[in-house]
C-alpha atoms as a PDB file:
ATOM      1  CA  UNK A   1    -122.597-146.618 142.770  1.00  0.00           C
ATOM      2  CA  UNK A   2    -121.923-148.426 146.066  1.00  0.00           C
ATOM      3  CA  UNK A   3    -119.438-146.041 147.126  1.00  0.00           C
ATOM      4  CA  UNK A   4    -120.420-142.926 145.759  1.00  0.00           C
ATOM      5  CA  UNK A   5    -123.763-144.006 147.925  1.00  0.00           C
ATOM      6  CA  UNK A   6    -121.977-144.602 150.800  1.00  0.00           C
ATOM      7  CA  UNK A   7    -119.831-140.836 150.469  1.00  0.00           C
ATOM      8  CA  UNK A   8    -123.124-139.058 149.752  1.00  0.00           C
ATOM      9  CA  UNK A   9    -124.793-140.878 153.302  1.00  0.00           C
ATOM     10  CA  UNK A  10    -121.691-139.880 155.055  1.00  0.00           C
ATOM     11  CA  UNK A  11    -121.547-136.196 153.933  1.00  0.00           C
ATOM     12  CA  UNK A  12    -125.413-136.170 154.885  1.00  0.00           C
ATOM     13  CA  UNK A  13    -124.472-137.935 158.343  1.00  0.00           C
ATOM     14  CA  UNK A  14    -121.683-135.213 158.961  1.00  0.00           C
ATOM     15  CA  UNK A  15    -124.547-132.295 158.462  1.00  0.00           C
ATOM     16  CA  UNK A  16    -126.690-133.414 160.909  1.00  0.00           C
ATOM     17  CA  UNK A  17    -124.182-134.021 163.334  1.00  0.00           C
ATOM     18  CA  UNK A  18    -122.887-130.823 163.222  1.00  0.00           C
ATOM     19  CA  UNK A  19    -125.876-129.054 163.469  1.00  0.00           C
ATOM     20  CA  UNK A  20    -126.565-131.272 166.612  1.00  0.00           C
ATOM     21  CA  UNK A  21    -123.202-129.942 167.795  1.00  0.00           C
ATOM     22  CA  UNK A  22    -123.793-126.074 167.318  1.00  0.00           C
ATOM     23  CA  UNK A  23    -127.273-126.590 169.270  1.00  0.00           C
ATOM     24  CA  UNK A  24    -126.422-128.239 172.185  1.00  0.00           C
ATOM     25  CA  UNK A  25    -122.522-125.977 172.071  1.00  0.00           C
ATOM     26  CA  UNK A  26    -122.546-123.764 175.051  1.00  0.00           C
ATOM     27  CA  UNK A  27    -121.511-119.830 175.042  1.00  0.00           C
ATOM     28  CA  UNK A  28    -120.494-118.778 178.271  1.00  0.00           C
ATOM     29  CA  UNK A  29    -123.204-120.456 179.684  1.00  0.00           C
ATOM     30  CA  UNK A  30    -125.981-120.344 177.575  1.00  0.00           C
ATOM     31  CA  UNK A  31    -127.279-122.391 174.103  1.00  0.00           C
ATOM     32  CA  UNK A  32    -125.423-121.077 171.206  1.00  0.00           C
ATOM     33  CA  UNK A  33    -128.603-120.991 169.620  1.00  0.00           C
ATOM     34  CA  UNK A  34    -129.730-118.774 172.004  1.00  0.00           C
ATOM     35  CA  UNK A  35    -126.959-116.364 171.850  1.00  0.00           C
ATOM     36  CA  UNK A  36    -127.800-113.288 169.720  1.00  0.00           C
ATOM     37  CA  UNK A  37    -130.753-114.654 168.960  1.00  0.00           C
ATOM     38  CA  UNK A  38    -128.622-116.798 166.149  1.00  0.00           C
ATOM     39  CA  UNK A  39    -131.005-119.199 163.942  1.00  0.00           C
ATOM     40  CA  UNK A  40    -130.120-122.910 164.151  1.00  0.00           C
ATOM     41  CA  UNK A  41    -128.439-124.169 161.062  1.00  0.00           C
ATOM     42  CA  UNK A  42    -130.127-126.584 158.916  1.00  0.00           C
ATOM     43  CA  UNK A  43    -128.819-129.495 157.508  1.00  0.00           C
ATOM     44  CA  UNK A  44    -129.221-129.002 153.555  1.00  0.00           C
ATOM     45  CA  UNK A  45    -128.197-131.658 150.633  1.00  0.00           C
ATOM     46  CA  UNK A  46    -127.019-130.046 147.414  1.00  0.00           C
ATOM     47  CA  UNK A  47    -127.998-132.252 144.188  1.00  0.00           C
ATOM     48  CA  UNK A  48    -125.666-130.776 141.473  1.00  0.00           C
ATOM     49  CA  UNK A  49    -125.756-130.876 137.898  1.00  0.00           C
ATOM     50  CA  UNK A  50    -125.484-133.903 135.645  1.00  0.00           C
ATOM     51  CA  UNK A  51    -123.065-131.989 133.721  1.00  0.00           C
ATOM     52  CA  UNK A  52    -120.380-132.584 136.359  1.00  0.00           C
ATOM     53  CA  UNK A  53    -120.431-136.375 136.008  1.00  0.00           C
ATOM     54  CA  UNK A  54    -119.216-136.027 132.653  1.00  0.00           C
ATOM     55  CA  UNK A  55    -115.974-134.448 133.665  1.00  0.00           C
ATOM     56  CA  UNK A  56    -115.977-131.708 131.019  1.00  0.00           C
ATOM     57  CA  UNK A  57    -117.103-128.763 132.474  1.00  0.00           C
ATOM     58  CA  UNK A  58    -120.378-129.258 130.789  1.00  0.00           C
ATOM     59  CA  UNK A  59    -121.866-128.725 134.562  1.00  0.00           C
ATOM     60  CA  UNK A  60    -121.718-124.476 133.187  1.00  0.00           C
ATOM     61  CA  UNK A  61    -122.712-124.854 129.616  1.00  0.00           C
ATOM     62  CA  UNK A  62    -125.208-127.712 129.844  1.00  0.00           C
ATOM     63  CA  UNK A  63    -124.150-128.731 126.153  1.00  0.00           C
ATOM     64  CA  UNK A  64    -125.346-132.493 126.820  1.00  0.00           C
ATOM     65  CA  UNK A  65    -129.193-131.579 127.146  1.00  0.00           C
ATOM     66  CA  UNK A  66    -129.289-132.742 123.265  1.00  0.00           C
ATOM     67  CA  UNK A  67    -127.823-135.685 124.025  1.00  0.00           C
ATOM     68  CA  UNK A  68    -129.046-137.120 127.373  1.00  0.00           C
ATOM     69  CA  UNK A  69    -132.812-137.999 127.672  1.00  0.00           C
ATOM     70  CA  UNK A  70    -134.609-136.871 130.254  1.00  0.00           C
ATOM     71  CA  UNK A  71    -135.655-140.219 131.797  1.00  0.00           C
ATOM     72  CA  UNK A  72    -131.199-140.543 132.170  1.00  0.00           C
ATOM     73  CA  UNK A  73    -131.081-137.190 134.032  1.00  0.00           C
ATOM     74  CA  UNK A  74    -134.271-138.225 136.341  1.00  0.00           C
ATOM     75  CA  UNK A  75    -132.452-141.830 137.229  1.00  0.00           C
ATOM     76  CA  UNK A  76    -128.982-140.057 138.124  1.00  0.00           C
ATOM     77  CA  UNK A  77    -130.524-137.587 140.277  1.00  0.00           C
ATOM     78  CA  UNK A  78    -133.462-139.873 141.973  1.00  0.00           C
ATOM     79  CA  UNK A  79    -130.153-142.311 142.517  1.00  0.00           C
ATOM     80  CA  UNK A  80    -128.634-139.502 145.557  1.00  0.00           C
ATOM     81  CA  UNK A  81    -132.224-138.207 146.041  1.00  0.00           C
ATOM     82  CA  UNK A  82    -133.220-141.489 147.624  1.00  0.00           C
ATOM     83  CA  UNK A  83    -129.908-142.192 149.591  1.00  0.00           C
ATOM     84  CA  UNK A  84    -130.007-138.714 150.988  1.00  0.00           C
ATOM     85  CA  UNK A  85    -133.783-138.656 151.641  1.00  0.00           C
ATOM     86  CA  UNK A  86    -133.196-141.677 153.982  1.00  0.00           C
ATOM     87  CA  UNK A  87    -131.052-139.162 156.068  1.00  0.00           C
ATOM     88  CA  UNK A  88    -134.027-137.169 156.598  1.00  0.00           C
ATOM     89  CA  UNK A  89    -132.789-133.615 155.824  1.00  0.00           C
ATOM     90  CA  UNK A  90    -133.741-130.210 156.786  1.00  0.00           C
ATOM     91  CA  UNK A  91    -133.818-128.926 153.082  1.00  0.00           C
ATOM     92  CA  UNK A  92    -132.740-130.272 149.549  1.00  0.00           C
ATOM     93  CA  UNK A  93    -131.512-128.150 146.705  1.00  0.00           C
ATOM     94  CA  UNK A  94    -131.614-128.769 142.879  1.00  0.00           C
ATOM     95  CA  UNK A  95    -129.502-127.023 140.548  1.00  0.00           C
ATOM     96  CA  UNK A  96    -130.164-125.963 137.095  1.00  0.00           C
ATOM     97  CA  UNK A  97    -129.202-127.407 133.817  1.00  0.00           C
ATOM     98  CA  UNK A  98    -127.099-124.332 132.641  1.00  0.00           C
ATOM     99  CA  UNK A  99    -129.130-124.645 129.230  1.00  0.00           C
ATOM    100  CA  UNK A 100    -132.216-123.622 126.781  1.00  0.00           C
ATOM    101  CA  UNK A 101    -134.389-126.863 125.435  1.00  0.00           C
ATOM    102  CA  UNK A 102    -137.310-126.093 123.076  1.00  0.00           C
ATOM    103  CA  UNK A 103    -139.472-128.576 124.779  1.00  0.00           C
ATOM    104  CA  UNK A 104    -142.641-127.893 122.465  1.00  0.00           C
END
């Protein structure tokens, strides 16, 4: 996963810089942020779906929740959750798996 790694650090890296950028832009003069009272962005990770790994559109049907444990889909996503928490984020999103398990 060394280079998927390093592409998830660098897409993190390229949020915080450009937040950085809009709040120190100028706007004839004053902050951006400033500047109709406009929020400052945050810079947010998006952990997707396992489903999208598998390269069969299961990432919208969730058909592999049968077949995956559930120890395999908390090691893929704590794998990116741990390279983008060292980027120290604003916010980080989960999505859903796009199925219904009978857990009980």
């Amino acid at each position: 996963m060394g280079d998927a790694q390093a592409y998830i650090r660098t897409g993190a890296r390229l949020a915080k810089q450009a937040c950085l950028q809009f709040n120190g832009s100028k706007v004839d003069g004053m902050k951006q942020s400033n500047f109709k009272k406009r929020r400052e962005p945050l810079a947010c990770a998006s952990l997707g779906p396992y489903g999208v790994s598998l390269c069969d559109a299961s990432e919208y049907h969730g058909n592999y929740v049968n077949s995956v444990h559930a120890e395999e889909l908390k090691s893929w996503h704590n794998s990116k959750l741990r390279v983008l928490a060292e980027e120290e984020l604003d916010l980080y999103m989960f999505e859903t798996i796009p199925a219904l398990v009978n857990c009980c």
